[in-house]
Protein backbone atom coordinates (compact mmCIF):
# COMPACT_ATOMS: atom_id res chain seq x y z
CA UNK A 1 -4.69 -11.11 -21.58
CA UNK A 2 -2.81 -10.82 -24.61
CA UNK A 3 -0.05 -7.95 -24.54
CA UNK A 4 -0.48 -4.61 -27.25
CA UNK A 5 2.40 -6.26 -29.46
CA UNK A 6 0.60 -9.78 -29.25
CA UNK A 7 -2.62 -7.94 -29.98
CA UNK A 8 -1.05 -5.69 -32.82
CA UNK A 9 0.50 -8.72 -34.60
CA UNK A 10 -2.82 -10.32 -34.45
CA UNK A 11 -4.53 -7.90 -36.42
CA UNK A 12 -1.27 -7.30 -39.06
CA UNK A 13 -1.97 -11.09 -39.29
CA UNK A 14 -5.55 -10.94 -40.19
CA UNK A 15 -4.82 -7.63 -42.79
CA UNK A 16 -2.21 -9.89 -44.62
CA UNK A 17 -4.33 -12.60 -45.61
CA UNK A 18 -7.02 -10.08 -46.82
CA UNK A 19 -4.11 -8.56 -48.82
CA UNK A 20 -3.36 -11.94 -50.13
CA UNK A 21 -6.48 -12.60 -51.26
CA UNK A 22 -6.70 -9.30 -53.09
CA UNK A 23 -3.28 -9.76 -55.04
CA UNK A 24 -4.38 -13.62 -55.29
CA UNK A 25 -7.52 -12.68 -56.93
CA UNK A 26 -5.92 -10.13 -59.73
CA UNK A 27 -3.43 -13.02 -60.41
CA UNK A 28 -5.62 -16.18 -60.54
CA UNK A 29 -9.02 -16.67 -63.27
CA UNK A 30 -10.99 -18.37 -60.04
CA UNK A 31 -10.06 -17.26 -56.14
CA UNK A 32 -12.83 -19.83 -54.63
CA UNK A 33 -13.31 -19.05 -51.14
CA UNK A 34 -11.93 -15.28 -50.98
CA UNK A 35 -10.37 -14.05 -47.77
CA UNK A 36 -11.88 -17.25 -46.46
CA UNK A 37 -9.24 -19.37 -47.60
CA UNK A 38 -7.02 -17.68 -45.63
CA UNK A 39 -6.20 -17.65 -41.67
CA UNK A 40 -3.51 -15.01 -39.61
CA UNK A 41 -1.28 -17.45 -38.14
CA UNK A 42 0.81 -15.75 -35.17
CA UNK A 43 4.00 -16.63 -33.04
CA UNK A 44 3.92 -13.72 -30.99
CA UNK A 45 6.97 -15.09 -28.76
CA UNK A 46 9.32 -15.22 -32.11
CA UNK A 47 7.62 -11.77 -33.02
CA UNK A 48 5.94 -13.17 -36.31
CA UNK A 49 3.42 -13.11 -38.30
CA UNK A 50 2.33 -14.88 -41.64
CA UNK A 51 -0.57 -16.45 -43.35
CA UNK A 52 -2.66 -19.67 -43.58
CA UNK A 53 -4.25 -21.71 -46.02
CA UNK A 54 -7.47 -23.92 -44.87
CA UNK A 55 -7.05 -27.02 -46.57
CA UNK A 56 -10.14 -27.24 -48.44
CA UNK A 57 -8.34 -24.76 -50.84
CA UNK A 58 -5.08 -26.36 -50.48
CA UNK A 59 -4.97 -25.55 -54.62
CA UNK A 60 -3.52 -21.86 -53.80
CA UNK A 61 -0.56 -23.71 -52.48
CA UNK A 62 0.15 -24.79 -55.66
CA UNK A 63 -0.73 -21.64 -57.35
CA UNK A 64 1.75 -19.93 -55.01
CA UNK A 65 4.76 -21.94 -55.17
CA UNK A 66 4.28 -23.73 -59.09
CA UNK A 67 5.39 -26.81 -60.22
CA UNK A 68 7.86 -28.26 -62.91
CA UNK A 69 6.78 -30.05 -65.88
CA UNK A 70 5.64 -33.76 -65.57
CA UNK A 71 5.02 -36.73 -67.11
CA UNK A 72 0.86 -37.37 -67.37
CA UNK A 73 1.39 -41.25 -66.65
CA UNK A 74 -2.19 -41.23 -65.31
CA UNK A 75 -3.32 -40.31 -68.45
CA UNK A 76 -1.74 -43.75 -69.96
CA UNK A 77 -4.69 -46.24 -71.64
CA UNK A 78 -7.62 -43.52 -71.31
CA UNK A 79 -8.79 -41.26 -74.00
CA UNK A 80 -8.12 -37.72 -73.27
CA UNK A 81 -11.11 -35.01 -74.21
CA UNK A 82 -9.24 -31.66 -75.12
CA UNK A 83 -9.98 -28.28 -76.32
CA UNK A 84 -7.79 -26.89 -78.90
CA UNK A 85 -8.43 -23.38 -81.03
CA UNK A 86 -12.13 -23.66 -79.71
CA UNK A 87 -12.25 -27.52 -81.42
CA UNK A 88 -12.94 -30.49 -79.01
CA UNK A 89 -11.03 -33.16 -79.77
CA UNK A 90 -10.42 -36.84 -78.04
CA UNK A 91 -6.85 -38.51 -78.39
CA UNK A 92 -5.61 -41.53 -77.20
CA UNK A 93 -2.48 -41.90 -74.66
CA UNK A 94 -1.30 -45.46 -75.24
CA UNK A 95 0.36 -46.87 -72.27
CA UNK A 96 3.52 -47.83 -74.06
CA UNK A 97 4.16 -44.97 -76.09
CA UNK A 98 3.39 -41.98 -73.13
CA UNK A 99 6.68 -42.25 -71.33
CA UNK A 100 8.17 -41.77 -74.27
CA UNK A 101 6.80 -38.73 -75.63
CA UNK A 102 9.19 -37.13 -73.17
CA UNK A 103 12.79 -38.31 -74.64
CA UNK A 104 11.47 -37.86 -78.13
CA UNK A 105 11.91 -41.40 -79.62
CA UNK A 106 8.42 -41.41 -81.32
CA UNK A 107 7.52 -38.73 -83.51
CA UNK A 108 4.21 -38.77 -85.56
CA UNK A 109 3.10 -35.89 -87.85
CA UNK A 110 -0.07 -34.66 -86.13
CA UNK A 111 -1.81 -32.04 -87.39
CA UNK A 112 -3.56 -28.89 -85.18
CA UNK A 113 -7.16 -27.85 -85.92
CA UNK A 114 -6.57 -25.67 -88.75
CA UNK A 115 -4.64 -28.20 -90.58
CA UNK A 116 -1.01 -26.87 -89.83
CA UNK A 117 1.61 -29.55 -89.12
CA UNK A 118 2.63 -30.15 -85.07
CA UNK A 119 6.43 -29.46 -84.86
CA UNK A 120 8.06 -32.23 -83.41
CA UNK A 121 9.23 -30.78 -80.31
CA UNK A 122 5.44 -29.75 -79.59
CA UNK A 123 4.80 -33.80 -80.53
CA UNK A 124 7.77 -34.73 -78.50
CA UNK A 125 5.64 -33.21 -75.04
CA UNK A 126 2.43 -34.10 -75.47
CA UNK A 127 1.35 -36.33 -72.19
CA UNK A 128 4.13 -33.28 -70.44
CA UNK A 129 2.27 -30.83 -68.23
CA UNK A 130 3.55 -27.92 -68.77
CA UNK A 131 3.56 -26.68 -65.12
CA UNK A 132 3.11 -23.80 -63.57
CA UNK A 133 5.03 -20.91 -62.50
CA UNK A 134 5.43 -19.02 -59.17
CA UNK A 135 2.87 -16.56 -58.67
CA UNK A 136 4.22 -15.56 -54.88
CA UNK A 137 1.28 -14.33 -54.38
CA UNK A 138 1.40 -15.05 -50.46
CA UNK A 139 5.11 -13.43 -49.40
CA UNK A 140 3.86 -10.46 -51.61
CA UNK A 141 1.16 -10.10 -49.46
CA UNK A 142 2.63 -10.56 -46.27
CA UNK A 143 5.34 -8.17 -47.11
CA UNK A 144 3.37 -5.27 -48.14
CA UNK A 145 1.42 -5.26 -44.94
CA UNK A 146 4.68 -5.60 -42.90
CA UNK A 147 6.05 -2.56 -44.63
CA UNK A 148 2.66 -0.65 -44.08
CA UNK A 149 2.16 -1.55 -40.34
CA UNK A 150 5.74 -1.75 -39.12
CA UNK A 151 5.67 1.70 -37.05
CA UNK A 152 2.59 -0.03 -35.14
CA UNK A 153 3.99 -2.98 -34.46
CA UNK A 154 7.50 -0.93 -33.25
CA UNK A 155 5.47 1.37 -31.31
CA UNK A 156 3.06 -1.63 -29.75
CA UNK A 157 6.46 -3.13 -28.47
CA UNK A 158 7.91 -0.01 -27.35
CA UNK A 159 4.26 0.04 -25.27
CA UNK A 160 4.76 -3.41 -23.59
CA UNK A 161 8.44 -2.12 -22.68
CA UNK A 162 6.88 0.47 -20.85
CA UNK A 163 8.97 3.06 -23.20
């Protein structure tokens, strides 16, 4: 039989991941899955708690932590459909010329969809991702609810002491 502290962390667990979901959802456009996505994970002899992700959403991982900018090499010899100022376009990434869209030696005078000129550092990333960055989304979560429940938890302990 679980102890009161075991039992309390349990349920802190399972409130922080529907807190994460809630802050997830205000931060992301799409939250597929919900609080589903999420499971209480629980180390009740290192008196923690924290949250899960199933890995059918392992995309929130991502979300959560961000990425740098990369190189789109898998891009290289296909032809690219894009959408730019509501236009959809196709453009080529040649195999020899995408790795080198990052260091800037090829420059070509592109021009957007309302006729402007590209500046060459735009030109200069083109096959770059952008990236992504930290949302945090998770340890915001997980901290609010600590703050909120940490007299229960104190007091749950304080219960299995026999205090």
């Amino acid at each position: 039989m679980p102890s009161a502290y075991e039992t309390e962390l349990y349920a802190t667990a399972v409130i922080a991941c529907g807190r994460c979901a809630e802050i997830a959802s205000r931060q992301l456009k799409t939250l597929r899955g919900g609080r589903n996505a999420f499971y209480p994970v629980v180390r009740a002899d290192e008196g923690k708690f924290g949250v899960g992700i199933i890995d059918q959403y392992e995309y929130l991982v991502y979300q959560n932590r961000g990425f740098s900018t990369f190189v789109m090499t898998s891009l290289a010899g296909r032809t690219v459909p894009m959408l730019i100022n509501g236009q959809r376009v196709f453009r080529y990434a040649s195999k020899s010329r995408i790795g080198r869209f990052r260091s800037g030696h090829t420059t070509y005078w592109r021009r957007d969809s309302s006729g402007n000129i590209i500046g060459t550092d735009e030109q200069r990333r083109s096959w770059v991702h952008p990236g992504l960055p930290t949302k945090g989304f998770i340890e915001q979560g997980i901290q609010e609810v600590a703050r909120e429940r940490a007299d229960d938890l104190f007091h749950a302990l304080l219960e299995d002491l026999g205090l």
